[in-house]
PDB file of N, CA and C in Angstrom:
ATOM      1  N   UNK A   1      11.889  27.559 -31.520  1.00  0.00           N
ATOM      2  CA  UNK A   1      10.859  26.563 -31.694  1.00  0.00           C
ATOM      3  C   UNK A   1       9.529  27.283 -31.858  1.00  0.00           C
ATOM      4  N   UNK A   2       8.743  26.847 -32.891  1.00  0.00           N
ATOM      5  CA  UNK A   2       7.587  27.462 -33.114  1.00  0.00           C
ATOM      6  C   UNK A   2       6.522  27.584 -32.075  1.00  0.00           C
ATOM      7  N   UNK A   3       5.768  27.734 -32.189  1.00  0.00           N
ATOM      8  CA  UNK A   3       4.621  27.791 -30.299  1.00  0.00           C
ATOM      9  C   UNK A   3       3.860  26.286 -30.601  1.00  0.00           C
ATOM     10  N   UNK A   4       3.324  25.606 -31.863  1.00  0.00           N
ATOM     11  CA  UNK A   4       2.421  24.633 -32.036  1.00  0.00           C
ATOM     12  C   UNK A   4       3.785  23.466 -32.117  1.00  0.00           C
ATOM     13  N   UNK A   5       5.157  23.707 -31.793  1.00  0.00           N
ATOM     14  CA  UNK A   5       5.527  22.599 -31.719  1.00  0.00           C
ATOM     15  C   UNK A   5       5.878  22.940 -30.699  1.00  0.00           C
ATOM     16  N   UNK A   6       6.055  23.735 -29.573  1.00  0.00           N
ATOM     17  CA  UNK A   6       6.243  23.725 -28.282  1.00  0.00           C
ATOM     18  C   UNK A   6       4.762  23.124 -27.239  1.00  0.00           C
ATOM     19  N   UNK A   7       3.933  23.163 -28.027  1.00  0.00           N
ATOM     20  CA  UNK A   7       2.512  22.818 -27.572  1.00  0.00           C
ATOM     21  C   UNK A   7       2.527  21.491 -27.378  1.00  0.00           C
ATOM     22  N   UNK A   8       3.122  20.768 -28.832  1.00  0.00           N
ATOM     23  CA  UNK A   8       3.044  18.948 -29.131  1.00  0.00           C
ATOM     24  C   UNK A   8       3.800  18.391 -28.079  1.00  0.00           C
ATOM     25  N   UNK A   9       4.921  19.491 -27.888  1.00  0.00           N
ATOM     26  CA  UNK A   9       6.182  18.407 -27.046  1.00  0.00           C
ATOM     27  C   UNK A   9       5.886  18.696 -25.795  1.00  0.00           C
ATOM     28  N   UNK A  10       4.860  19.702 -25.417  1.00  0.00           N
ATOM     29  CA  UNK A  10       4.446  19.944 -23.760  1.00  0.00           C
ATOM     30  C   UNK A  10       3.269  18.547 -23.819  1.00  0.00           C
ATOM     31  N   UNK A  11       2.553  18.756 -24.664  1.00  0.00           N
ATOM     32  CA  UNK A  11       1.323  17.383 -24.444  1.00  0.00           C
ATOM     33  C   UNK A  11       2.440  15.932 -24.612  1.00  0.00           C
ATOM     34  N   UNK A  12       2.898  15.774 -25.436  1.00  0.00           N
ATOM     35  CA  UNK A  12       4.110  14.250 -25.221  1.00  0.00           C
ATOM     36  C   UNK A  12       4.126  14.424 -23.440  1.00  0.00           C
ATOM     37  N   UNK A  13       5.045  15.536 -23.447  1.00  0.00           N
ATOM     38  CA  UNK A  13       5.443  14.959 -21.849  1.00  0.00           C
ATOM     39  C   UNK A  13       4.539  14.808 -21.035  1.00  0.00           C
ATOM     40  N   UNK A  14       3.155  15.559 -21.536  1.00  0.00           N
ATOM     41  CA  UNK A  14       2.250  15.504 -20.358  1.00  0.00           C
ATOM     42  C   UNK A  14       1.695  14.274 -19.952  1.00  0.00           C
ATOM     43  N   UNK A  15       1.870  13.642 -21.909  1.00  0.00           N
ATOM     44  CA  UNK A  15       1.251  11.975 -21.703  1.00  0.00           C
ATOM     45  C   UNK A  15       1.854  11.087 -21.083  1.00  0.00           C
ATOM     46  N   UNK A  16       3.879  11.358 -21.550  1.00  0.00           N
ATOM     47  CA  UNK A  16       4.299  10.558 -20.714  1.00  0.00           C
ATOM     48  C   UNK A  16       4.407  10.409 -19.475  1.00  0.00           C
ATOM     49  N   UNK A  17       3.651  11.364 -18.660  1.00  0.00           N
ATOM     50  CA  UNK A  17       4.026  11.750 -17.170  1.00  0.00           C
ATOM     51  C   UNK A  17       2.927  10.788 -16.935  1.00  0.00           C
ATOM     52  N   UNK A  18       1.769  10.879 -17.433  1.00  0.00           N
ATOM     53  CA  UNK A  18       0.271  10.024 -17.350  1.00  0.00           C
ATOM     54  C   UNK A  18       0.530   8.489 -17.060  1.00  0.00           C
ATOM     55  N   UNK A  19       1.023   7.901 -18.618  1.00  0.00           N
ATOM     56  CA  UNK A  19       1.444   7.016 -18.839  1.00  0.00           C
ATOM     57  C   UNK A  19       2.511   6.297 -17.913  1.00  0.00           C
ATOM     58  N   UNK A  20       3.682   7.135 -16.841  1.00  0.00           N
ATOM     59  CA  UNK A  20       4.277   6.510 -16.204  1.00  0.00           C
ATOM     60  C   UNK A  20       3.739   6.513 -15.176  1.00  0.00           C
ATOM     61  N   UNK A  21       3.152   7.495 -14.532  1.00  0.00           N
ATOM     62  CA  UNK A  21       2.478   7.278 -13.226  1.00  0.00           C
ATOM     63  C   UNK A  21       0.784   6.169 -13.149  1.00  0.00           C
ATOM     64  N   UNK A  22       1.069   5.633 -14.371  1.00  0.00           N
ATOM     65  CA  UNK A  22      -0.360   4.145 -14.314  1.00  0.00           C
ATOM     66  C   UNK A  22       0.383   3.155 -14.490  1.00  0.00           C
ATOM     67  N   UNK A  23       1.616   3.141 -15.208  1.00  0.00           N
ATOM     68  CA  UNK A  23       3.091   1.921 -15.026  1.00  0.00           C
ATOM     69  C   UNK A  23       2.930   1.851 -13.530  1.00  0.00           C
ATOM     70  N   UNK A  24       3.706   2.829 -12.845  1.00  0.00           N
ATOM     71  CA  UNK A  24       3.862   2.756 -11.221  1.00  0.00           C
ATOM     72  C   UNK A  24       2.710   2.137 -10.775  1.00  0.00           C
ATOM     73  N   UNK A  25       1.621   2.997 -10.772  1.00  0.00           N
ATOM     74  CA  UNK A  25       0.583   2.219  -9.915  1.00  0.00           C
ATOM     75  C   UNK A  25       0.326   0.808 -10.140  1.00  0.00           C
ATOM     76  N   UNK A  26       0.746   0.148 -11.350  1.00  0.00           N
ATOM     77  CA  UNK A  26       0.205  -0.977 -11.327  1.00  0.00           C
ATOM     78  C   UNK A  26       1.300  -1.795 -10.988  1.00  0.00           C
ATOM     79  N   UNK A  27       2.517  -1.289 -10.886  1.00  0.00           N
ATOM     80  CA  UNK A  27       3.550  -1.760 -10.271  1.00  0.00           C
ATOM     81  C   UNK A  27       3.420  -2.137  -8.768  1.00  0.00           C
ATOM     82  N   UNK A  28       3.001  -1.385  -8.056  1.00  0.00           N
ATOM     83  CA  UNK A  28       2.362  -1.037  -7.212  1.00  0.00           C
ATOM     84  C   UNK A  28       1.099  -2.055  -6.579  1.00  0.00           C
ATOM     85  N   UNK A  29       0.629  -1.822  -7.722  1.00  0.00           N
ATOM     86  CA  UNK A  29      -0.723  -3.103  -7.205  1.00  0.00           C
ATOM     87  C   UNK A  29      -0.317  -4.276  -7.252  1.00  0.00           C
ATOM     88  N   UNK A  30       0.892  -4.794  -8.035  1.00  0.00           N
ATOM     89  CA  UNK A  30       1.048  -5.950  -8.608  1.00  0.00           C
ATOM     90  C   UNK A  30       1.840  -6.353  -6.971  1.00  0.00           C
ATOM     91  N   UNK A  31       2.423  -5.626  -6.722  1.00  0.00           N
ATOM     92  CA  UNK A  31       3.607  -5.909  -5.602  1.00  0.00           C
ATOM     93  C   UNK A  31       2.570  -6.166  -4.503  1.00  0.00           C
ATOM     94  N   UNK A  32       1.566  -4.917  -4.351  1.00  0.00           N
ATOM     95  CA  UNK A  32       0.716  -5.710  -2.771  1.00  0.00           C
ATOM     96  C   UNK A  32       0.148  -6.735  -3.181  1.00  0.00           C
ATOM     97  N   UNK A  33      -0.350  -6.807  -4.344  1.00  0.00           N
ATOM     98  CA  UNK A  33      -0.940  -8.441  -4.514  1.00  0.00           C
ATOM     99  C   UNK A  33       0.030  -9.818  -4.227  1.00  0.00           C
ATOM    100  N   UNK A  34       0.623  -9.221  -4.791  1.00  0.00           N
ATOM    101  CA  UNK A  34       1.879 -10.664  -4.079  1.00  0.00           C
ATOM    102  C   UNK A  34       1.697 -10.967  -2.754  1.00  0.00           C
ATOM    103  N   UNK A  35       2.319  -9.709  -2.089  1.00  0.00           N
ATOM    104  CA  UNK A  35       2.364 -10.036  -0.664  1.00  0.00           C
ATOM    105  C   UNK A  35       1.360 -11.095  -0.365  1.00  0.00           C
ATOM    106  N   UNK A  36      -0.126 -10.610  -0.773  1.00  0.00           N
ATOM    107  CA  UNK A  36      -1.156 -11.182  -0.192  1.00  0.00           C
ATOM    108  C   UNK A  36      -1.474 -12.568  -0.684  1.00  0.00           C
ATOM    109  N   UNK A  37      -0.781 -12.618  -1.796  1.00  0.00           N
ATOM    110  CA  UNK A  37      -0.776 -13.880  -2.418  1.00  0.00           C
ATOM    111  C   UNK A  37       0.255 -15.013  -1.542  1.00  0.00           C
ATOM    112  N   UNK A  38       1.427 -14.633  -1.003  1.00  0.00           N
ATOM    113  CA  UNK A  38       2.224 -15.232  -0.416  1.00  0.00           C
ATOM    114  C   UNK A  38       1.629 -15.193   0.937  1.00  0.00           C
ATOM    115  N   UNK A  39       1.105 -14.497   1.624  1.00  0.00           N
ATOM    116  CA  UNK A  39       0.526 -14.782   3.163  1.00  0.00           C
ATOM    117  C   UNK A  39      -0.831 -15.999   3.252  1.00  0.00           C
ATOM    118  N   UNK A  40      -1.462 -15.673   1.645  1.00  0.00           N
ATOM    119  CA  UNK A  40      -2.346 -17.054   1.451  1.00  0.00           C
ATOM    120  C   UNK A  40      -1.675 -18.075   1.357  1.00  0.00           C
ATOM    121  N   UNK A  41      -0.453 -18.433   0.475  1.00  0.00           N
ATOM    122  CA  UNK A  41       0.074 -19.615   0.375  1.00  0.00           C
ATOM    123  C   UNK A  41       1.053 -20.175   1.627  1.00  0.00           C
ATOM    124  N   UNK A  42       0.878 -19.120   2.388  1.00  0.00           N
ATOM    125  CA  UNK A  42       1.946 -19.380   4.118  1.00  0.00           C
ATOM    126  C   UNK A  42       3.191 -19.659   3.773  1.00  0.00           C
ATOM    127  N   UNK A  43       3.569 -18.452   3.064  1.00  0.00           N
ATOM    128  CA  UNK A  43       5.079 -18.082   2.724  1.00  0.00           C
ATOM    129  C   UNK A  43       5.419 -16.918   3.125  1.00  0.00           C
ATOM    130  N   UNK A  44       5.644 -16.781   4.672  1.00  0.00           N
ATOM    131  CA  UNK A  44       5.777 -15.369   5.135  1.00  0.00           C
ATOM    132  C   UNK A  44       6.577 -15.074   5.044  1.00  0.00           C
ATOM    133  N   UNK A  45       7.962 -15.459   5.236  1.00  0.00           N
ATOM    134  CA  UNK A  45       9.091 -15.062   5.381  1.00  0.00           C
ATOM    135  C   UNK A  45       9.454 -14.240   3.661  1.00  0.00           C
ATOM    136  N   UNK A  46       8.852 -15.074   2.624  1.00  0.00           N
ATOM    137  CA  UNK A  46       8.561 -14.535   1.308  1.00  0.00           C
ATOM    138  C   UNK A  46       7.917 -12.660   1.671  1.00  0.00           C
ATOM    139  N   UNK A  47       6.710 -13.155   2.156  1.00  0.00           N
ATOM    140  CA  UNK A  47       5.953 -12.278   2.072  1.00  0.00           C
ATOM    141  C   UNK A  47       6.166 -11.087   3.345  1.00  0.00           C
ATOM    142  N   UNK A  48       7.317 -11.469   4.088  1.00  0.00           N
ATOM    143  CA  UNK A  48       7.554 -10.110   4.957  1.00  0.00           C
ATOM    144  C   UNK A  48       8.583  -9.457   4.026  1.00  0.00           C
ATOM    145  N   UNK A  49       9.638 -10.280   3.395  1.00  0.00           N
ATOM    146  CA  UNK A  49      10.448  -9.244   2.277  1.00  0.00           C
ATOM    147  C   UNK A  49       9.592  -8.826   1.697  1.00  0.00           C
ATOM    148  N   UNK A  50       8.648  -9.068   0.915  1.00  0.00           N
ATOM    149  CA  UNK A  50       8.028  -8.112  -0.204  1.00  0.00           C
ATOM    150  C   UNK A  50       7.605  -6.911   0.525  1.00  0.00           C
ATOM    151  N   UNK A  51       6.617  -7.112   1.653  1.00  0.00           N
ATOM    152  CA  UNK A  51       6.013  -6.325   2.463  1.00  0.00           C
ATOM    153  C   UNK A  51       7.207  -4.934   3.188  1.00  0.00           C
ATOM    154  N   UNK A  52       8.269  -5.399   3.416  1.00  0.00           N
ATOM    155  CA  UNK A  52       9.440  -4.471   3.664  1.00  0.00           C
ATOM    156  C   UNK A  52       9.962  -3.792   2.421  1.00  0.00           C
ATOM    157  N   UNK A  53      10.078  -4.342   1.232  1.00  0.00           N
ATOM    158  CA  UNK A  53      10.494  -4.047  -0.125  1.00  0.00           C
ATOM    159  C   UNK A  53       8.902  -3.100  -0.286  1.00  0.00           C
ATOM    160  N   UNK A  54       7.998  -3.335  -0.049  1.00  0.00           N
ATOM    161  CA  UNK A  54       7.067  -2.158  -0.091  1.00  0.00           C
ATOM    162  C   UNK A  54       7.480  -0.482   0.171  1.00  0.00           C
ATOM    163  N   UNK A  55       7.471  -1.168   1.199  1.00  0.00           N
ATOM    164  CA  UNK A  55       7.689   0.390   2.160  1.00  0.00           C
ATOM    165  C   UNK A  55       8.984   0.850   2.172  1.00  0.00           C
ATOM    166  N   UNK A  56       9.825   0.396   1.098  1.00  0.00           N
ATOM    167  CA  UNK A  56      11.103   1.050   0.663  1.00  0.00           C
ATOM    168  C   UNK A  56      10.904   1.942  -0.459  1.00  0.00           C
ATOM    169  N   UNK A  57       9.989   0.996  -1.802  1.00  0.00           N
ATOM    170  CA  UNK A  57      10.020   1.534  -3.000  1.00  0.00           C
ATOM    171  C   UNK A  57       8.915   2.590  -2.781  1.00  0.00           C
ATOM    172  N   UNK A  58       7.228   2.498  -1.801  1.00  0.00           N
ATOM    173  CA  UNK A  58       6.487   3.004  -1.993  1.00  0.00           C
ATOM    174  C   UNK A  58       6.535   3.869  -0.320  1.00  0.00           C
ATOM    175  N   UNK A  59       7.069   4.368  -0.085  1.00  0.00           N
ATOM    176  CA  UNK A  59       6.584   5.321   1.464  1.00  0.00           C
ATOM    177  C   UNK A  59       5.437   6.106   1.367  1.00  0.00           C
ATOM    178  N   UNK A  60       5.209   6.379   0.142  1.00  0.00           N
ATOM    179  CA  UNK A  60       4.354   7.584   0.012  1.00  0.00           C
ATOM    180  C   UNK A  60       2.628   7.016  -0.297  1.00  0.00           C
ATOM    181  N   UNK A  61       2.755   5.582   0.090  1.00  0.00           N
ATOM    182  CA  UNK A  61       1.215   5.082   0.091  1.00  0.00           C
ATOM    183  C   UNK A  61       1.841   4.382   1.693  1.00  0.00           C
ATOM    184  N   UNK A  62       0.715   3.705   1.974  1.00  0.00           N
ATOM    185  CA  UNK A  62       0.559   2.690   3.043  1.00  0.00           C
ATOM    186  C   UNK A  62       0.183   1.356   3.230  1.00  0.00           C
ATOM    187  N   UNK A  63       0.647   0.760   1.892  1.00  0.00           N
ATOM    188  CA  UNK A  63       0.627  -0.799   1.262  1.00  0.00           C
ATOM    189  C   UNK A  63       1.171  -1.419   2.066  1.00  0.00           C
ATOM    190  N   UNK A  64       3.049  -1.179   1.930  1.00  0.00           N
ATOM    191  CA  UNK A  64       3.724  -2.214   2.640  1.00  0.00           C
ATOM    192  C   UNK A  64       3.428  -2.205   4.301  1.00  0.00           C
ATOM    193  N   UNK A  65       2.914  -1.069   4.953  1.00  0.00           N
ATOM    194  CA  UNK A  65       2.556  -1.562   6.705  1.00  0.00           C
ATOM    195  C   UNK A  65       1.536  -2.261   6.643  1.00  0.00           C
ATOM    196  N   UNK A  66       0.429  -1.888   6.375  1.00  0.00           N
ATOM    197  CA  UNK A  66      -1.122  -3.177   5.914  1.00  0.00           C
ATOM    198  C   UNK A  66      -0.264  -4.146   5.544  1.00  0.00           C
ATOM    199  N   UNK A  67      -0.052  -4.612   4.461  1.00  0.00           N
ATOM    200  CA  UNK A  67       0.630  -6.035   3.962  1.00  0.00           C
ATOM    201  C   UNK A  67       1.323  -6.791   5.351  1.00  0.00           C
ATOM    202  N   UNK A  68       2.404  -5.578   5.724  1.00  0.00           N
ATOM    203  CA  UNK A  68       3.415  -6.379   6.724  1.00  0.00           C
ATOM    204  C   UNK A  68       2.620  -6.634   8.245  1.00  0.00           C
ATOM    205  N   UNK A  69       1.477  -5.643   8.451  1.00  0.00           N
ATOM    206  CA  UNK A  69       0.812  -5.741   9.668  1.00  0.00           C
ATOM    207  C   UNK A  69       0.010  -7.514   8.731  1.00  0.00           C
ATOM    208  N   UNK A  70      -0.285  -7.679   8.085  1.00  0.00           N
ATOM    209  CA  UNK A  70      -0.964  -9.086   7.645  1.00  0.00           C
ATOM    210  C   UNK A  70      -0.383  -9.773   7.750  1.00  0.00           C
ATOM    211  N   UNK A  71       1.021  -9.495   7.305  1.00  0.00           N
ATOM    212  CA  UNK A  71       2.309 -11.079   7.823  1.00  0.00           C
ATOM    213  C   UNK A  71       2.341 -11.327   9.381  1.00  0.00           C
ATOM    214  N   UNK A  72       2.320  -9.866  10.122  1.00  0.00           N
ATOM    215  CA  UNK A  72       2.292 -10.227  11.565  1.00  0.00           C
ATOM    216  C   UNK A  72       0.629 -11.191  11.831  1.00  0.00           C
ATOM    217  N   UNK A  73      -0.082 -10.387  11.275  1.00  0.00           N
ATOM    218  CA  UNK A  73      -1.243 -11.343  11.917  1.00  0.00           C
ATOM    219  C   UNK A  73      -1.071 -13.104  11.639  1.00  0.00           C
ATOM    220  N   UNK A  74      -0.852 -13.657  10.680  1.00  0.00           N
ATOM    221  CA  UNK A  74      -0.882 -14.484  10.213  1.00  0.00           C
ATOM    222  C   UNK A  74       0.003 -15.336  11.116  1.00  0.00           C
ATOM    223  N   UNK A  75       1.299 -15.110  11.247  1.00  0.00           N
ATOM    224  CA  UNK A  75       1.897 -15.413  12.278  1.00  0.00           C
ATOM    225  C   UNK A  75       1.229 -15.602  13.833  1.00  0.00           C
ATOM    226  N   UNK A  76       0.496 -14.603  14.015  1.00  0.00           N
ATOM    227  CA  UNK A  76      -0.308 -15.028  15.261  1.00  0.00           C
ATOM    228  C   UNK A  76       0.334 -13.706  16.425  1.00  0.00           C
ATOM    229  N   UNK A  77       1.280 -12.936  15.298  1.00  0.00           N
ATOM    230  CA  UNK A  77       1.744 -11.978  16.352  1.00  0.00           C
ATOM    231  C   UNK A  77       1.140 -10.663  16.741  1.00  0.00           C
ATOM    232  N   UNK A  78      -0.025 -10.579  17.099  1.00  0.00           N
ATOM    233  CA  UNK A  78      -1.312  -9.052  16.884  1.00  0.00           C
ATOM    234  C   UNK A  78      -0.601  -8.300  17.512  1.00  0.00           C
ATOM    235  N   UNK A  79       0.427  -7.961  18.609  1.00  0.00           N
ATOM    236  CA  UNK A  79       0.855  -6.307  18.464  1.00  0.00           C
ATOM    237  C   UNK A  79       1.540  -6.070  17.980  1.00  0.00           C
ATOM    238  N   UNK A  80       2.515  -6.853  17.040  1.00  0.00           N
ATOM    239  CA  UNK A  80       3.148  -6.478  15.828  1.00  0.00           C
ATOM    240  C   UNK A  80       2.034  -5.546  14.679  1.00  0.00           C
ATOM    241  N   UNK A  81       1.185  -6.681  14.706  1.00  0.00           N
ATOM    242  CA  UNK A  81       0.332  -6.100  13.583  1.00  0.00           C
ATOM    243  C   UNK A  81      -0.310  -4.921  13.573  1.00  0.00           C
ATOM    244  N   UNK A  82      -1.092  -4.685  15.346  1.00  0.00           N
ATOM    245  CA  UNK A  82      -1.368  -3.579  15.652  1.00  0.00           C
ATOM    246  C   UNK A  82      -0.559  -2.514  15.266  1.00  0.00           C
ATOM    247  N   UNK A  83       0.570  -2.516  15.406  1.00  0.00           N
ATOM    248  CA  UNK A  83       1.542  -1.630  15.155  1.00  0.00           C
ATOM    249  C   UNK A  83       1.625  -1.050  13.787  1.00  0.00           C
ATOM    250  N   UNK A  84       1.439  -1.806  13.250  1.00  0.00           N
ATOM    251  CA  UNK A  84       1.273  -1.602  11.493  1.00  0.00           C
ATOM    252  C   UNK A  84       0.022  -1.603  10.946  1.00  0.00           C
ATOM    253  N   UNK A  85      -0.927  -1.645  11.255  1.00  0.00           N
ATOM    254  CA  UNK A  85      -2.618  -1.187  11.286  1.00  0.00           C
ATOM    255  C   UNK A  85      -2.353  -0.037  11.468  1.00  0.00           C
ATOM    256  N   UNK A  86      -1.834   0.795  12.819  1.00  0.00           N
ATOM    257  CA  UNK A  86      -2.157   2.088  13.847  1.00  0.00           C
ATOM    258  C   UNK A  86      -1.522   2.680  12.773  1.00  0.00           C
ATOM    259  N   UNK A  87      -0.377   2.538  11.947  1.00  0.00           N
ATOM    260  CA  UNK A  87       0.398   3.386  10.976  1.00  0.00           C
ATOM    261  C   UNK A  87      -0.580   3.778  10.101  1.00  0.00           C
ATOM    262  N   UNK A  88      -1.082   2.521   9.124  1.00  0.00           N
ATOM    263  CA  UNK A  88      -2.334   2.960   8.309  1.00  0.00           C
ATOM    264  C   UNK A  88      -3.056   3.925   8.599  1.00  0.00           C
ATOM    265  N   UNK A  89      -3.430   3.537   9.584  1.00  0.00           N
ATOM    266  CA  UNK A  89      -4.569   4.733   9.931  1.00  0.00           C
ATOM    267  C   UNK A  89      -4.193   5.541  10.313  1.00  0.00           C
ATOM    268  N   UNK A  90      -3.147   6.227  10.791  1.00  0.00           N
ATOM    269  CA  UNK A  90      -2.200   7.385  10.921  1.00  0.00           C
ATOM    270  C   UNK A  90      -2.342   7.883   9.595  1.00  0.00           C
ATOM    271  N   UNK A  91      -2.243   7.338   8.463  1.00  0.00           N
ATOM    272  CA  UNK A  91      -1.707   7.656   6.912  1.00  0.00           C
ATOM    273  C   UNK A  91      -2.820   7.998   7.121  1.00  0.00           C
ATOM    274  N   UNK A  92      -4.342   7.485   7.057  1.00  0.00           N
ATOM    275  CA  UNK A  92      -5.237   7.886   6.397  1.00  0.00           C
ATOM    276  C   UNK A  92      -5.998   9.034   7.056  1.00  0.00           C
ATOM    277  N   UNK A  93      -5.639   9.094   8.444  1.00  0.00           N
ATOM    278  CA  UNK A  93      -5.793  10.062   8.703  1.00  0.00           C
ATOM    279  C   UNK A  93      -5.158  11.765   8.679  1.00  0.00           C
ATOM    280  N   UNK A  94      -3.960  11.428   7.888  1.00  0.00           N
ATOM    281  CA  UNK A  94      -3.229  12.414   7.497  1.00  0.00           C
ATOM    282  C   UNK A  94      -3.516  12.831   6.439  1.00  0.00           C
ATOM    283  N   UNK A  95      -4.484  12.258   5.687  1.00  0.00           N
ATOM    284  CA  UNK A  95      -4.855  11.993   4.412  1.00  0.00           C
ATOM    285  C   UNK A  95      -6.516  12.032   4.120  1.00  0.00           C
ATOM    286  N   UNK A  96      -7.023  12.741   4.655  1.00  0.00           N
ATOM    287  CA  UNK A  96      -8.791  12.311   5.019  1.00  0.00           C
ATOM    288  C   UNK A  96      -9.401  11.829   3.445  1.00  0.00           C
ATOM    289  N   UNK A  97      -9.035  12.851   3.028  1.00  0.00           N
ATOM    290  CA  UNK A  97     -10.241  12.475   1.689  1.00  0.00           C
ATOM    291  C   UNK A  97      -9.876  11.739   0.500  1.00  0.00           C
ATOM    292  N   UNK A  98      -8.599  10.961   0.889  1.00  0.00           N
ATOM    293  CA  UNK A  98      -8.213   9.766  -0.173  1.00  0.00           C
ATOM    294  C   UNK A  98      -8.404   8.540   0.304  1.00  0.00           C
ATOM    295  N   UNK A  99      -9.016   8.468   1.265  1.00  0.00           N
ATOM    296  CA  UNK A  99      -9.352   6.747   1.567  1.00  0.00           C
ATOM    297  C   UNK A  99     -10.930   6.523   1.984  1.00  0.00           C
ATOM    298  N   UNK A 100     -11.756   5.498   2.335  1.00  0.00           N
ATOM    299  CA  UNK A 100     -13.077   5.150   2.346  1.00  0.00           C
ATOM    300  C   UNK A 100     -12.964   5.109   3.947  1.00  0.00           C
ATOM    301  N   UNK A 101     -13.752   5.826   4.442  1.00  0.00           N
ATOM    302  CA  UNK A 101     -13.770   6.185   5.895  1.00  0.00           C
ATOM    303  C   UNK A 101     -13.802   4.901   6.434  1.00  0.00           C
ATOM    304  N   UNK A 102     -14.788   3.869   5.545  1.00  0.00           N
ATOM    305  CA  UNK A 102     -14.944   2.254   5.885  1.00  0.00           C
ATOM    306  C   UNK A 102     -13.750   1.433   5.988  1.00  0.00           C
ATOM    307  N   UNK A 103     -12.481   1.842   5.599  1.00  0.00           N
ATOM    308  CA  UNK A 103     -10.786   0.823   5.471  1.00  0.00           C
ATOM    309  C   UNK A 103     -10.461   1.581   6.655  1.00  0.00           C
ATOM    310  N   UNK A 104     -10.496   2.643   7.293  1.00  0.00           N
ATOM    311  CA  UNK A 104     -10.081   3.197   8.350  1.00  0.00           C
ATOM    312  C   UNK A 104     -11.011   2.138   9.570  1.00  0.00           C
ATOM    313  N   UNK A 105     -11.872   2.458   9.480  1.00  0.00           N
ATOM    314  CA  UNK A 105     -13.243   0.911  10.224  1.00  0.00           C
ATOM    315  C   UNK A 105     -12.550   0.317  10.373  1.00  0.00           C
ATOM    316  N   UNK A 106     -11.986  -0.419   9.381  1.00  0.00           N
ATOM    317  CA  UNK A 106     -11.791  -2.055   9.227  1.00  0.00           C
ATOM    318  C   UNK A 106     -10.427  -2.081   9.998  1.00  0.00           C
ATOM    319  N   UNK A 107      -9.337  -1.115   9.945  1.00  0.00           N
ATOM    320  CA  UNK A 107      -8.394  -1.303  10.313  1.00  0.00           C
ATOM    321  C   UNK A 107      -8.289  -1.428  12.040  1.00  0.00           C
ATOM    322  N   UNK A 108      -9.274  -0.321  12.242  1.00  0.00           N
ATOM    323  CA  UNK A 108     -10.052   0.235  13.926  1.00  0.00           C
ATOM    324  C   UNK A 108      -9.707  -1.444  14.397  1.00  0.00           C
ATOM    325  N   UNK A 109     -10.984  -2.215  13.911  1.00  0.00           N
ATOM    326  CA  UNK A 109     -11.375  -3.271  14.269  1.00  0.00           C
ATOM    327  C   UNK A 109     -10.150  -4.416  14.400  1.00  0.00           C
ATOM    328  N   UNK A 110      -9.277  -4.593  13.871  1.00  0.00           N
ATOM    329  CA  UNK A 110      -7.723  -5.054  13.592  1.00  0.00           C
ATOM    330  C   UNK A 110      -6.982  -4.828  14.915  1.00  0.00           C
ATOM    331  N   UNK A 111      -6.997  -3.650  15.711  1.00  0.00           N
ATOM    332  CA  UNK A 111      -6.219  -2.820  16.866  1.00  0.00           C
ATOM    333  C   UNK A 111      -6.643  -4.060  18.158  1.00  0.00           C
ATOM    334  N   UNK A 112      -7.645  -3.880  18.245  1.00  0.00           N
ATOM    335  CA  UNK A 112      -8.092  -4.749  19.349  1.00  0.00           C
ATOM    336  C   UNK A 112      -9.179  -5.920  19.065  1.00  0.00           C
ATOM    337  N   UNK A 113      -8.919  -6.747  18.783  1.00  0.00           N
ATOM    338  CA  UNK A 113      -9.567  -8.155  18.018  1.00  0.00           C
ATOM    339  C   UNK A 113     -10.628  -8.955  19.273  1.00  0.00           C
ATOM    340  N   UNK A 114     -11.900  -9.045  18.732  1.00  0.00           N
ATOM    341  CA  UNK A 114     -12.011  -9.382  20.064  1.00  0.00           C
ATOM    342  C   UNK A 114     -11.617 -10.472  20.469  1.00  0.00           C
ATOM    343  N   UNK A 115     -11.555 -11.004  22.092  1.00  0.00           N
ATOM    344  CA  UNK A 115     -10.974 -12.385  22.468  1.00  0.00           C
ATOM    345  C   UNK A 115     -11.707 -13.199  21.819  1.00  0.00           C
ATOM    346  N   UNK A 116     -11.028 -14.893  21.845  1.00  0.00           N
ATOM    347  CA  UNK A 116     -11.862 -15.943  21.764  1.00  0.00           C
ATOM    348  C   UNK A 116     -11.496 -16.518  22.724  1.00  0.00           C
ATOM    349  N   UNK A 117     -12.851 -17.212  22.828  1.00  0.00           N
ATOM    350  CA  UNK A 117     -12.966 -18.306  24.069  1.00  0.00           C
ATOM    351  C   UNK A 117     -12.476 -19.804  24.036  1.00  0.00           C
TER     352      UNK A 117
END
């Protein structure tokens, strides 16, 4: 194989590698949006499969515990949820400089809710 057609077919694959890994992600986005779409419409039992079907297809983000810690909240069950918050932020702290120090915040705040009266 010549070198300028070994060049073309290294850039193809390079595109297709591009091109599939923005398929995934939006695969990806499309799936946590559901979830959240189904915990708005109070279809949990919907939305704890998806949220479990998360964290099968995707382990390597931290969608489906957020999502599924949201089905627990919604339910009314907070140390479920806690439980799946504390993961997040486990991830992101395993992870410092891919998340907004502010979603780590937000999650903080999730752990211990304050009472109501």
């Amino acid at each position: 194989m010549r070198a300028a057609a070994k060049v073309a077919t290294s850039e193809q694959a390079r595109q297709k590698a591009v091109q599939d890994a923005f398929e995934e992600s939006q695969a990806l986005d499309r799936a946590s949006n559901a979830v959240i779409d189904l915990v708005q419409a109070g279809r949990l039992d919907e939305a704890e499969r998806a949220a479990r079907e998360l964290l099968v297809r995707y382990p390597e983000v931290p969608d489906g515990h957020e999502r599924l810690g949201m089905v627990y909240e919604a339910r009314g069950d907070h140390p479920q949820a806690a439980d799946c918050y504390r993961k997040v932020v486990e991830f992101i702290r395993a992870h410092p400089g891919d998340f907004d120090p502010q979603y780590e915040q937000f999650l903080l705040s999730k752990l211990d809710p304050p009472a109501t009266s």
